[in-house]
Protein backbone atom coordinates (compact mmCIF):
# COMPACT_ATOMS: atom_id res chain seq x y z
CA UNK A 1 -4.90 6.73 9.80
CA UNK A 2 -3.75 7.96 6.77
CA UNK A 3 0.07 7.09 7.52
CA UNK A 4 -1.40 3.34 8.57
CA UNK A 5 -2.80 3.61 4.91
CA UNK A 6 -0.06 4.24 3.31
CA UNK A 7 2.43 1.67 5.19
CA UNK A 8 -0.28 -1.15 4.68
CA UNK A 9 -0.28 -0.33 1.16
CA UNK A 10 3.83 -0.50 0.53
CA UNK A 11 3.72 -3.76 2.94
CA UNK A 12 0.94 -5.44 0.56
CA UNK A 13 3.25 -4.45 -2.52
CA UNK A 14 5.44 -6.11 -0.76
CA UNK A 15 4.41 -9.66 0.32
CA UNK A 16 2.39 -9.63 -3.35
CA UNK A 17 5.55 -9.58 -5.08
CA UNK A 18 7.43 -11.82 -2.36
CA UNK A 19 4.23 -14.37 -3.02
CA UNK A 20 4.25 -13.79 -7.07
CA UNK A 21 6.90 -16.23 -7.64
CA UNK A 22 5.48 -18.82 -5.57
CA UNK A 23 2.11 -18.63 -7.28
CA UNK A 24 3.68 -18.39 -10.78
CA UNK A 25 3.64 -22.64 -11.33
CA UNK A 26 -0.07 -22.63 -9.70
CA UNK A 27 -3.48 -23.18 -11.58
CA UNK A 28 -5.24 -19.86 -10.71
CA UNK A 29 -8.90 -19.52 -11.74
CA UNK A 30 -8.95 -16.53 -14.24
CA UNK A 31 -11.17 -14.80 -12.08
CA UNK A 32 -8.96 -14.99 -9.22
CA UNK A 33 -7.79 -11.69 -10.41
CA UNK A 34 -10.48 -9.68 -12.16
CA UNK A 35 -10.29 -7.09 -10.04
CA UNK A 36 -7.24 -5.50 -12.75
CA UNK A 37 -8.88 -7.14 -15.63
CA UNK A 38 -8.66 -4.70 -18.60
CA UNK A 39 -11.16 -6.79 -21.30
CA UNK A 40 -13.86 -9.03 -19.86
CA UNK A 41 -13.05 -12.24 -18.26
CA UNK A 42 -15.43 -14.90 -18.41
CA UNK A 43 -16.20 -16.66 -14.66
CA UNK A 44 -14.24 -19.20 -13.49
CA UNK A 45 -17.33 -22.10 -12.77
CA UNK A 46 -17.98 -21.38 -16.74
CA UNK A 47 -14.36 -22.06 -17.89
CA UNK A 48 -13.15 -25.67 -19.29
CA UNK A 49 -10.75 -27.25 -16.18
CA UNK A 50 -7.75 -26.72 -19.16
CA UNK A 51 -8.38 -23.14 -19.46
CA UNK A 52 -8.08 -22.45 -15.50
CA UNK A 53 -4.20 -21.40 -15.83
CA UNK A 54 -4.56 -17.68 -15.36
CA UNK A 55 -1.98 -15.07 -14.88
CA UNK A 56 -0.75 -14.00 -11.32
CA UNK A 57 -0.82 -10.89 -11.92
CA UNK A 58 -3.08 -8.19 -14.03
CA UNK A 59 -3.04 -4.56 -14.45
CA UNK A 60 -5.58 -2.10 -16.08
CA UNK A 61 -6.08 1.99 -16.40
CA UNK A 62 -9.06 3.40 -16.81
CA UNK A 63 -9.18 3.70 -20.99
CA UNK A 64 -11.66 6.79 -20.05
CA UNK A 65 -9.15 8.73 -17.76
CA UNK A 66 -6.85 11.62 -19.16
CA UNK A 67 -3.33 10.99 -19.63
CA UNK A 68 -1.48 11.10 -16.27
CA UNK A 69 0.28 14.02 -14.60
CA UNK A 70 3.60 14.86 -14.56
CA UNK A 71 5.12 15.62 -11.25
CA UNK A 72 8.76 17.41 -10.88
CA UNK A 73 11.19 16.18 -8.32
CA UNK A 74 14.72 17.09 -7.72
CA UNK A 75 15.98 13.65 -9.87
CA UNK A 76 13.72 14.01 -12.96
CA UNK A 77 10.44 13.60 -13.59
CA UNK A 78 8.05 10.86 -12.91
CA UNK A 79 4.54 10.01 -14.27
CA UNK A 80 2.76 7.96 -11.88
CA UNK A 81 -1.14 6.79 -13.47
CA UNK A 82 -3.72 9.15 -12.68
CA UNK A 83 -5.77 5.76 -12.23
CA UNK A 84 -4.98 2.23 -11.93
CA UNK A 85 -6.64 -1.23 -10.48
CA UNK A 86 -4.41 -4.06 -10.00
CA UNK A 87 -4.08 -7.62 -8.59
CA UNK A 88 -1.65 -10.10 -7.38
CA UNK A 89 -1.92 -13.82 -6.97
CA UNK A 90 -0.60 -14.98 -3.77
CA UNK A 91 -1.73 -18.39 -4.14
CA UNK A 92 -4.45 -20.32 -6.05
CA UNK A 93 -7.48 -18.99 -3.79
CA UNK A 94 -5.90 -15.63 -2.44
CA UNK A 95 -4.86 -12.55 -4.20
CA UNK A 96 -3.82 -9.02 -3.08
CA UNK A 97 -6.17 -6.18 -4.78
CA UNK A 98 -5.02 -2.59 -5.15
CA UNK A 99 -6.28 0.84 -6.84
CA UNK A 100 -6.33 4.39 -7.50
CA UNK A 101 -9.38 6.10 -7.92
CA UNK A 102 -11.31 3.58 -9.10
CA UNK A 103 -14.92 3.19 -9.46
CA UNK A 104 -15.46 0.67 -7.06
CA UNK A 105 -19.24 0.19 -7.64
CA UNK A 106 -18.21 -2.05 -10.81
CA UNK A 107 -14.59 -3.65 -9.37
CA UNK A 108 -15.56 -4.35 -6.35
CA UNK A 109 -19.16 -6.05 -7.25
CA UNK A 110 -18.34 -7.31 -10.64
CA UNK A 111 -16.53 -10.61 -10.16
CA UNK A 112 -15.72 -11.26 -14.15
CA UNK A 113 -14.03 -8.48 -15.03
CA UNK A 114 -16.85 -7.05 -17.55
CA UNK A 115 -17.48 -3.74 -18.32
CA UNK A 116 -20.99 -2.37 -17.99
CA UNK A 117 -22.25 0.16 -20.45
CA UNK A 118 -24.43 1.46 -17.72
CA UNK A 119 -23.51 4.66 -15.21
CA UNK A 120 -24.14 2.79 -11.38
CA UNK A 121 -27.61 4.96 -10.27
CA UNK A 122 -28.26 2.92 -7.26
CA UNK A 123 -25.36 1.54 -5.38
CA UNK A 124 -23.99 2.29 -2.53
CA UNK A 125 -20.20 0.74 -2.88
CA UNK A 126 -19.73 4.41 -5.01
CA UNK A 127 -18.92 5.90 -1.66
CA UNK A 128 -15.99 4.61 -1.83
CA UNK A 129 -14.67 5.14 -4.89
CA UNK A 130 -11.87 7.60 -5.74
CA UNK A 131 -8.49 8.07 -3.22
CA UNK A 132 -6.67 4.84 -2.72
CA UNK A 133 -8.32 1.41 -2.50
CA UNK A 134 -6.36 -1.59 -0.75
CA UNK A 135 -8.12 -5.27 -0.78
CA UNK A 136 -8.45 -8.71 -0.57
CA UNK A 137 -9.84 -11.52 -3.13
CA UNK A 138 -10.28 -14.89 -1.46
CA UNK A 139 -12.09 -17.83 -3.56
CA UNK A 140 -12.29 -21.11 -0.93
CA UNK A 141 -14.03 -22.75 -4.35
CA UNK A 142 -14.48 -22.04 -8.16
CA UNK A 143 -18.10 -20.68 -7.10
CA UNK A 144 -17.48 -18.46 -4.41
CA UNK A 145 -15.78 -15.10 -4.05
CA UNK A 146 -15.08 -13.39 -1.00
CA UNK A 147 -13.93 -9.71 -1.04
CA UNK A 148 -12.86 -7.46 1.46
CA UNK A 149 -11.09 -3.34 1.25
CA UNK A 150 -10.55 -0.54 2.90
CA UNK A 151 -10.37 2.40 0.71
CA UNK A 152 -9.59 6.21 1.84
CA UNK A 153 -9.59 9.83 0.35
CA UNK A 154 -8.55 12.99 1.04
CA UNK A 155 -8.93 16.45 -0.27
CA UNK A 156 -5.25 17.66 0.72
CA UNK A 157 -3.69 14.55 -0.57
CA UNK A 158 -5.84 13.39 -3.56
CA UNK A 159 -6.97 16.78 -5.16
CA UNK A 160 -4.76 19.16 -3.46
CA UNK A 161 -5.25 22.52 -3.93
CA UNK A 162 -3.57 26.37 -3.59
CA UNK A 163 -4.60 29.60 -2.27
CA UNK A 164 -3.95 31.93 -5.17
CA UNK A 165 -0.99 34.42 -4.73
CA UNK A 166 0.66 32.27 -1.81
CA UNK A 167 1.12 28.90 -2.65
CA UNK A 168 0.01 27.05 0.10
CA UNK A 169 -2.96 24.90 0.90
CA UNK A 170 -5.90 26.52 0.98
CA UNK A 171 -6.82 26.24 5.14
CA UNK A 172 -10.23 24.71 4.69
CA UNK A 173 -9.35 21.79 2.19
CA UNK A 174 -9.36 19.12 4.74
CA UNK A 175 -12.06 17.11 3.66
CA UNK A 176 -12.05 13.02 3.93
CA UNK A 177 -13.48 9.89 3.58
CA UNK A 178 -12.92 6.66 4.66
CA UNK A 179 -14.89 3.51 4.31
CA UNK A 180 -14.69 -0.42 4.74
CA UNK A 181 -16.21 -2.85 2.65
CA UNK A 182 -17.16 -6.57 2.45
CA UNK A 183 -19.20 -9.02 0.00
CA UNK A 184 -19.65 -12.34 -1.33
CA UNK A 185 -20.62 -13.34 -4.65
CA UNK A 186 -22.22 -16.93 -5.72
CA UNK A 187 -22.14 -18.38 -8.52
CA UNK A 188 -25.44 -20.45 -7.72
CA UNK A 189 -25.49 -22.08 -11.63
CA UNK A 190 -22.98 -21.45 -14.42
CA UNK A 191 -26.27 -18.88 -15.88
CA UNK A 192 -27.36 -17.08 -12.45
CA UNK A 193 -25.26 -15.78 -9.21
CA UNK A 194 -25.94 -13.61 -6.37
CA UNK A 195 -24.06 -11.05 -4.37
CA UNK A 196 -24.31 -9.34 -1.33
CA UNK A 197 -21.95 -6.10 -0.50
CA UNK A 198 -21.53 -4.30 2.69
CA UNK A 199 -20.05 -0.68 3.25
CA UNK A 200 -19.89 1.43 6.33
CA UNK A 201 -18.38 4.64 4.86
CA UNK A 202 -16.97 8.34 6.86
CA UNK A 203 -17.17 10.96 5.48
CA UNK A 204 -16.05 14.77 7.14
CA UNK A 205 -16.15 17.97 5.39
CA UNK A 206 -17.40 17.25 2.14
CA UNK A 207 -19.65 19.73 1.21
CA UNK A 208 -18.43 23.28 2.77
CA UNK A 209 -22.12 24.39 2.39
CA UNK A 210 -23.56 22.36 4.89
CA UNK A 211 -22.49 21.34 8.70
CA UNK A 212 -20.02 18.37 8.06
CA UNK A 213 -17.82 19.18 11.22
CA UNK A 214 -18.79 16.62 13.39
CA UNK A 215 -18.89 14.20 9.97
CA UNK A 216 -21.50 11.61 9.01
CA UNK A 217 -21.25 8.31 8.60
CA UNK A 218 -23.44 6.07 6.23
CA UNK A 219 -23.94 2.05 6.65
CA UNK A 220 -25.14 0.09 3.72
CA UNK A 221 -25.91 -2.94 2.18
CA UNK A 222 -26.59 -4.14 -1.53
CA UNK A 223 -28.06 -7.13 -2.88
CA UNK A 224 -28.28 -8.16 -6.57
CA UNK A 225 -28.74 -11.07 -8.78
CA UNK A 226 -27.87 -11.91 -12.69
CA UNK A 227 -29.37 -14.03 -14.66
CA UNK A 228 -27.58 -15.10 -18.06
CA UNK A 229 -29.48 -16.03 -20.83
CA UNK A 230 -27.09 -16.57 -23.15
CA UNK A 231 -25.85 -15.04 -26.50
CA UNK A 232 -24.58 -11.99 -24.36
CA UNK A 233 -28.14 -11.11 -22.60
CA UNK A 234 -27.76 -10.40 -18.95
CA UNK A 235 -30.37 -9.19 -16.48
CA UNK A 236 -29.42 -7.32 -13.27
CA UNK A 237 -31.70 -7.23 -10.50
CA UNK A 238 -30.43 -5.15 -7.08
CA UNK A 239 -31.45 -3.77 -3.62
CA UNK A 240 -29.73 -1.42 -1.49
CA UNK A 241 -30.63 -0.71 2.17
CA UNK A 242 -28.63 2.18 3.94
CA UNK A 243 -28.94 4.21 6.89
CA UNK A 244 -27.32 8.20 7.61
CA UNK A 245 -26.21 9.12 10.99
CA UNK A 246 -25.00 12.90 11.20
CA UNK A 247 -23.23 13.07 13.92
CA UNK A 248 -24.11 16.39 14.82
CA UNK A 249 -27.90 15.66 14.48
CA UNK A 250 -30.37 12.69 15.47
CA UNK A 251 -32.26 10.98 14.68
CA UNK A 252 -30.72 8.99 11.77
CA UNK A 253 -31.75 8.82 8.84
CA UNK A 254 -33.05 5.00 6.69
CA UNK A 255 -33.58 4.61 3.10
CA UNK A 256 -33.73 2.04 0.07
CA UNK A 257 -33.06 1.94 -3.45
CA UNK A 258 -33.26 -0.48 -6.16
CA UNK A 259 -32.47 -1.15 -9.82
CA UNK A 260 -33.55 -3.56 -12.90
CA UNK A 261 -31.60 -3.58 -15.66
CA UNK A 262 -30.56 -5.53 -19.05
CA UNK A 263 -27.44 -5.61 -21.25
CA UNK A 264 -26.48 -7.31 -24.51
CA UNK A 265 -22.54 -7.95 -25.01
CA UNK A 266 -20.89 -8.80 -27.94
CA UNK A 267 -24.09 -6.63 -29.76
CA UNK A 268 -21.22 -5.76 -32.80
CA UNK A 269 -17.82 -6.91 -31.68
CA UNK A 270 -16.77 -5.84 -28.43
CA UNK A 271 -19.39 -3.93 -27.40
CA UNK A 272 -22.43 -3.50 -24.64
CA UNK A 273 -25.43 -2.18 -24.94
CA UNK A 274 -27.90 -1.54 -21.48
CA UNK A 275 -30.93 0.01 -20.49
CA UNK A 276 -31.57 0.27 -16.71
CA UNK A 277 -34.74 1.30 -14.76
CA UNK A 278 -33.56 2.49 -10.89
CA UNK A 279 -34.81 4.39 -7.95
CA UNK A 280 -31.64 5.65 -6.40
CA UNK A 281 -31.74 6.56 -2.69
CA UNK A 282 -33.02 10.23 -2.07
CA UNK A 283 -30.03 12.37 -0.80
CA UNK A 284 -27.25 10.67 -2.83
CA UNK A 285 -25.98 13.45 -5.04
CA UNK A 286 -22.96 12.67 -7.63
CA UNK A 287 -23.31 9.39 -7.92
CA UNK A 288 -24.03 8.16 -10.99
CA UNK A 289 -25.02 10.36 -14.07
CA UNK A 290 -24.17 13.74 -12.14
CA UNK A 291 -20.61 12.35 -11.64
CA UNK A 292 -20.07 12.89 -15.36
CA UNK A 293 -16.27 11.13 -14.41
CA UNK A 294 -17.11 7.22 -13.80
CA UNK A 295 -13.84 7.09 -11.90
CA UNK A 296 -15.09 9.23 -9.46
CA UNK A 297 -12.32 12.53 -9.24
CA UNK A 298 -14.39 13.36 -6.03
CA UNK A 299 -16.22 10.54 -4.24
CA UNK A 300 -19.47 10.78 -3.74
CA UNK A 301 -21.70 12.22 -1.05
CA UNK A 302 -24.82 10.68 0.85
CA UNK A 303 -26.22 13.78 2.77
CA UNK A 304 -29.66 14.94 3.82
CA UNK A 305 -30.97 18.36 3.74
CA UNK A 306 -34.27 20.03 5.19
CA UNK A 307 -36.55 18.27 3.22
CA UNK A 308 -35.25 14.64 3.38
CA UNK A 309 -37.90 12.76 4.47
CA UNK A 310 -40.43 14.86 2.40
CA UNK A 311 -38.62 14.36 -1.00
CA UNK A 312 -40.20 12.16 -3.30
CA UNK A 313 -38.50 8.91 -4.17
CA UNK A 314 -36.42 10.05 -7.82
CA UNK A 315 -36.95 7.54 -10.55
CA UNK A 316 -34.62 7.08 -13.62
CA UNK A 317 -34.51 5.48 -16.92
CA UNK A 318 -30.60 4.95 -18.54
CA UNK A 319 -29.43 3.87 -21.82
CA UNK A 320 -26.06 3.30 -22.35
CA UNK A 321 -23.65 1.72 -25.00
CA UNK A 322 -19.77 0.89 -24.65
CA UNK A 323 -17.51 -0.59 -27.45
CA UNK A 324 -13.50 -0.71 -28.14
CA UNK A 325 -11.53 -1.55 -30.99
CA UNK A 326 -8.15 -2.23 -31.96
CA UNK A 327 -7.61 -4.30 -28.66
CA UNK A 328 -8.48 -1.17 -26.48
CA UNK A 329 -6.76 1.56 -28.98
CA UNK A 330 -10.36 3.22 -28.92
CA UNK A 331 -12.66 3.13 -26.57
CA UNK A 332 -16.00 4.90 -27.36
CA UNK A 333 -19.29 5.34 -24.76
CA UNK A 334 -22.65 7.40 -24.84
CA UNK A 335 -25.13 7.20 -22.26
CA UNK A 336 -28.35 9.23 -22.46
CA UNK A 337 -30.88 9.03 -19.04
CA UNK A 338 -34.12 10.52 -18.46
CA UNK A 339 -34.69 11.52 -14.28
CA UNK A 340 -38.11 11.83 -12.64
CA UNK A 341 -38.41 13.56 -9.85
CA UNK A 342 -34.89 14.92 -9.80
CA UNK A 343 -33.19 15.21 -7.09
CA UNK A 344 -36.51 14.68 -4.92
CA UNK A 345 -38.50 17.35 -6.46
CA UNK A 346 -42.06 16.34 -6.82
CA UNK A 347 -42.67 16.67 -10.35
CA UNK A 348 -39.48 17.92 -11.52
CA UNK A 349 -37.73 16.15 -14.75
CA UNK A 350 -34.27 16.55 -16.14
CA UNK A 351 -32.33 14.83 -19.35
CA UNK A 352 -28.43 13.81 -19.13
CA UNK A 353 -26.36 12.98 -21.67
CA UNK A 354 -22.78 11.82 -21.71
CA UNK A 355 -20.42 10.55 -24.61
CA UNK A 356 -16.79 10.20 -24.32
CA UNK A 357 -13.92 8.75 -26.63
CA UNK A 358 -10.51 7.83 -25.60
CA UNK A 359 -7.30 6.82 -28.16
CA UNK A 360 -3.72 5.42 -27.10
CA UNK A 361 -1.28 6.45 -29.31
């Protein structure tokens, strides 16, 4: 699977750059190619019809990533980006999507390219983030996106590590995970759209504490709908159904989550501000807040333990602000949530706090 990865990856390169130049005199809706937006990009059904010429091709790094790695070979060096999300027009309604660990619970749902100042609590499409991501933007009209990826991970090729003293791959550092993914976005009015995203994600040794061997596979689906009220205000409404089968025990597992929240953009400059009320699904552990990393180093796990379906439901409260200046020279964020019922424990609270600054020299 993972060689059929790869090869599908190199042929998409391929036929995206064979289909660039044919693209290049098109009218492409800006949007068209979000997914490697690196500043927000407002959606197509809201742009003037003069203002629809958008590049073929975009290309963005996550500004909150460390600087990437340096890998020896026997010609030099190279430097390939420890993160990346990119997109190529192929025509005026299809373009080819690709990335490296990339938190796919804001590219793949998020349409117009903005940033949210808010760490994702309750959606499932974070399962799939980190490892390699390989995708598909199709827009039949100005209104209507349809996306569809396959992304995959894995522990020896995307964090690999050493047994100390011998240099070689430490035997149990197989771990995986695979998943597909499909949604559909609406843009119902140029002030309101909805969404609906589908995952079935794999995962196999993920956790060498508990009994992965047989793996587990998780099948979810989100809903959501924004409302914009203009001046920068945005409300985010969102449902997420899912359902865990462990493979190596019945019966499976259902369970829901949902989120409400509200940002202001443009607040100072460019800048976001948020606050977001959730209920993430119990059992999902490093996703969101515990993540720390929104690009997701590790992807995250959905896995039950022994007192699953006696946890109670964990409810969270998130504030979070996001600004850049000098055209993305410095980025700066601070979130700061407050967790009810942690982790399922019945009266149990916690605080998290995260701030982060990044500068290109």
């Amino acid at each position: 699977m993972t060689r059929f990865f790869r090869v599908a990856l190199v042929a998409a390169g391929f036929a995206a750059f064979a289909g660039q130049a044919g693209a290049a005199e098109l009218r492409l809706p800006a949007s068209l190619t979000a997914f490697g937006a690196d500043k927000p990009i407002p959606s197509a059904a809201a742009l003037p019809e003069a203002a629809l010429q958008g590049p073929t091709q975009r290309f963005s790094e996550d500004v909150f990533q460390a600087a990437p790695a340096m890998l020896a070979t026997s010609f030099g060096a190279i430097a390939p980006p420890h993160n990346f999300a990119a997109s190529v027009a192929l025509s005026a309604d299809l373009a080819v999507d690709t990335g490296y660990n990339v938190n796919l619970s804001q590219r793949f749902d998020n349409y117009d390219g903005v940033q949210s100042p808010l760490i994702d609590q309750a959606g499932f499409a974070g399962l799939a983030s980190g490892g390699h991501y390989l995708g598909a933007t199709y827009m039949p009209s100005s209104d209507l996106h349809v996306r569809l990826g396959l992304s995959q991970w894995s522990d020896r090729d995307d964090r690999l590590a050493f047994a100390p003293g011998i240099g070689l791959p430490l035997p149990f550092d197989n771990a995986r995970s695979q998943s597909f993914l499909g949604g559909a976005s609406w843009d119902v009015t140029d002030w309101a759209d909805l969404s609906v995203t589908g995952i079935e994600n794999t995962e196999r040794g993920l956790d060498p504490l508990s009994n992965l061997a047989a793996g587990q596979v998780t099948t979810a689906i989100d809903m959501a709908a924004r409302l914009k009220f203009g001046n920068g205000w945005v409300t985010t409404a969102s449902y997420g159904l899912s359902q865990l089968d462990q493979r190596n025990q019945a019966p499976a597992l259902d369970t829901h989550s949902y989120a409400l929240a509200i940002a202001k953009h443009g607040l100072f400059g460019d800048d976001a501000l948020g606050f977001s009320f959730s209920r993430p699904a119990p059992g999902v552990i490093d996703n969101g807040f515990n993540a720390v990393t929104a690009s997701g180093d590790l992807p995250p796990m959905f896995i039950a333990n022994d007192r699953f379906t006696n946890q109670t439901q964990e409810t969270d409260l998130q504030l979070g602000y996001v600004t850049s200046f000098f055209d993305g020279a410095l980025a700066l964020q601070a979130n700061a949530a407050y967790q009810m019922n942690y982790q399922g424990q019945n009266g149990a609270t916690s605080v998290s706090l995260l701030s982060r600054a990044k500068i290109k020299f």
